[in-house]
Protein backbone atom coordinates (compact mmCIF):
# COMPACT_ATOMS: atom_id res chain seq x y z
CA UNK A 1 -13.92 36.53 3.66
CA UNK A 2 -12.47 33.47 5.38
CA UNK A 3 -8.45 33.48 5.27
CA UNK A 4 -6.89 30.04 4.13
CA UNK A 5 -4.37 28.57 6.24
CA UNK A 6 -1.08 27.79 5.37
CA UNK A 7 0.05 24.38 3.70
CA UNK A 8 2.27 22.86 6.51
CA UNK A 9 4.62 19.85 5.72
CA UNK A 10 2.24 17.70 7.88
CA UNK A 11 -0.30 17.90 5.72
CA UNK A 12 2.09 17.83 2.15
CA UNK A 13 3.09 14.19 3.62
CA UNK A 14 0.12 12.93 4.33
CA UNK A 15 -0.99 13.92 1.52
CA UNK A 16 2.06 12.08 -0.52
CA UNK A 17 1.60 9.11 1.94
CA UNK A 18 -1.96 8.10 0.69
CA UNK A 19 -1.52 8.89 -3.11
CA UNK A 20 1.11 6.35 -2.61
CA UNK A 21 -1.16 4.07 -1.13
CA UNK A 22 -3.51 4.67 -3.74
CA UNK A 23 -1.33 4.71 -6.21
CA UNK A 24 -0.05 1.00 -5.03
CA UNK A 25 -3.71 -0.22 -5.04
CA UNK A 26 -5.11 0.47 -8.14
CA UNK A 27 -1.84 -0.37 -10.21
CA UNK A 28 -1.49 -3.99 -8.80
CA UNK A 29 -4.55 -5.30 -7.75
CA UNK A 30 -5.98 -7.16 -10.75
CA UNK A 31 -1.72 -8.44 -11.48
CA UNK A 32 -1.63 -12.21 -11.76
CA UNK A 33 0.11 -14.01 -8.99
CA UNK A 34 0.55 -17.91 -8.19
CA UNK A 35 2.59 -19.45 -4.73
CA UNK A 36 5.80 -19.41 -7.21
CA UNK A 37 5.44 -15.68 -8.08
CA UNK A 38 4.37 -14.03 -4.83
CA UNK A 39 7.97 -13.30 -3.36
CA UNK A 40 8.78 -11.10 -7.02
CA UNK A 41 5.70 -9.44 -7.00
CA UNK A 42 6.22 -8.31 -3.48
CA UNK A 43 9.66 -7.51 -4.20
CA UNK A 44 8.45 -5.20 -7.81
CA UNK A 45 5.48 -3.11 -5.53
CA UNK A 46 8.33 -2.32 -2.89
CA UNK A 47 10.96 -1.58 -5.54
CA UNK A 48 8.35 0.48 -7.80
CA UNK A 49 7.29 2.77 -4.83
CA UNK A 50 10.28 3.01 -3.06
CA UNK A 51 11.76 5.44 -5.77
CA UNK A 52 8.65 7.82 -5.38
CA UNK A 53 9.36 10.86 -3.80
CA UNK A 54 9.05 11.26 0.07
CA UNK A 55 8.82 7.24 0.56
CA UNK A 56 11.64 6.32 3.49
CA UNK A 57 10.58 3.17 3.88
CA UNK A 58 8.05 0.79 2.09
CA UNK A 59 7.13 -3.33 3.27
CA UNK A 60 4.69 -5.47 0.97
CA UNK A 61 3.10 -8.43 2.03
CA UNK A 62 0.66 -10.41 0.34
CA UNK A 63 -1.20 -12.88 2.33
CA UNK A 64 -0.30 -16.54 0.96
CA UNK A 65 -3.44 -18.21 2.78
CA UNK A 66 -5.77 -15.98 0.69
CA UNK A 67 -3.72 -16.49 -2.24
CA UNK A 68 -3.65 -20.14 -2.16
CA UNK A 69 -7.40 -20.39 -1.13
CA UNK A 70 -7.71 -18.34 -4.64
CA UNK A 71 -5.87 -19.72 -6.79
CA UNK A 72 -7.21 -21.21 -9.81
CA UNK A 73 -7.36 -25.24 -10.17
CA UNK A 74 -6.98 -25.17 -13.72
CA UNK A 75 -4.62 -22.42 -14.39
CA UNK A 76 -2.82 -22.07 -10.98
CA UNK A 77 -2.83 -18.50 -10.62
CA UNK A 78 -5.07 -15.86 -9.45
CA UNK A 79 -5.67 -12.16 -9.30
CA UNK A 80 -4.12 -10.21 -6.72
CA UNK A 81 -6.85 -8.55 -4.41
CA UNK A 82 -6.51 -5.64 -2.35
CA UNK A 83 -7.55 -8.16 0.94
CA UNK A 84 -4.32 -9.86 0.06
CA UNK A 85 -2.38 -6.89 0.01
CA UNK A 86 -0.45 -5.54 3.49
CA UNK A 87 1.03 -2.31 3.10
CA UNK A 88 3.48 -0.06 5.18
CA UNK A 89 5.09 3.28 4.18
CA UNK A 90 6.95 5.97 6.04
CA UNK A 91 6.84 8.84 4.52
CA UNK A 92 8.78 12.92 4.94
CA UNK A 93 8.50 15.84 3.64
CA UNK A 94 10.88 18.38 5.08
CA UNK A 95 9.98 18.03 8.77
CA UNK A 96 6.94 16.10 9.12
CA UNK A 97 6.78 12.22 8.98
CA UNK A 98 4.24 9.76 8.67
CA UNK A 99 3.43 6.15 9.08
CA UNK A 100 0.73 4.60 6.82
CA UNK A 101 -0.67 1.23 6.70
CA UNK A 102 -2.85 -0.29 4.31
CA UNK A 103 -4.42 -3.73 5.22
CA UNK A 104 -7.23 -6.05 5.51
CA UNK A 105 -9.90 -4.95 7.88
CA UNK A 106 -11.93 -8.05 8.49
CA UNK A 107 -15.09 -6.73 10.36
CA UNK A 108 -14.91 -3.69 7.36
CA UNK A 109 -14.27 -6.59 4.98
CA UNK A 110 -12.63 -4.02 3.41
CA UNK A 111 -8.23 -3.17 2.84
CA UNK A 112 -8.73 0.10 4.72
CA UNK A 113 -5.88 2.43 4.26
CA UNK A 114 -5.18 4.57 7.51
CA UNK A 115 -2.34 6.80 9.38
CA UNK A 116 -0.45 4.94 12.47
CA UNK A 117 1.65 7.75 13.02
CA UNK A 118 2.51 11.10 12.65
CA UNK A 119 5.67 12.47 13.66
């Protein structure tokens, strides 16, 4: 029988580092957003993860080329997209911290979500 190793606070925040990633992704993308809004939505996805457990630090940026290139002419607004989105959290738990990053990978064409840092 193979022995299971022990949890270590490495992996507990890296684990807590990309569900708040995740968490971030799927519960703004889709959020309606126009040039005049941007700066408050920004502002709400910091303030709303910031008050998770084991976040130390969070930035939001949302790229206003993309927006702007997206925005609807009749309306004025558009949907925020996770290519928009760029994302950085350090994270502890206990001993261990960790720097994530989520943004816009351009040969991926993708908003990969990866670790800078571990520390």
């Amino acid at each position: 029988m193979q022995q299971n190793s022990p949890i270590t606070d490495r992996d507990n925040v890296l684990f807590e580092a990309g569900i708040k990633l995740g968490a971030l992704y799927h519960q703004f993308t889709g959020s309606p957003v126009n040039m005049r809004t941007v700066d408050s939505l920004e502002k709400a996805i910091q303030e709303s993860i910031s008050v998770q457990p084991c976040v130390e630090r969070i930035s939001v940026s949302i790229n206003r080329d993309m927006l702007s290139s997206k925005l609807n002419s009749e309306y004025g607004y558009c949907e925020l997209e996770g290519r928009m989105l760029d994302v950085r959290i350090s994270a502890r738990f206990n001993s261990a911290n960790a720097d994530v990053v989520m943004c816009f990978d351009t040969d991926l064409d993708y908003p990969l979500m990866k670790i800078e840092k571990i520390y």
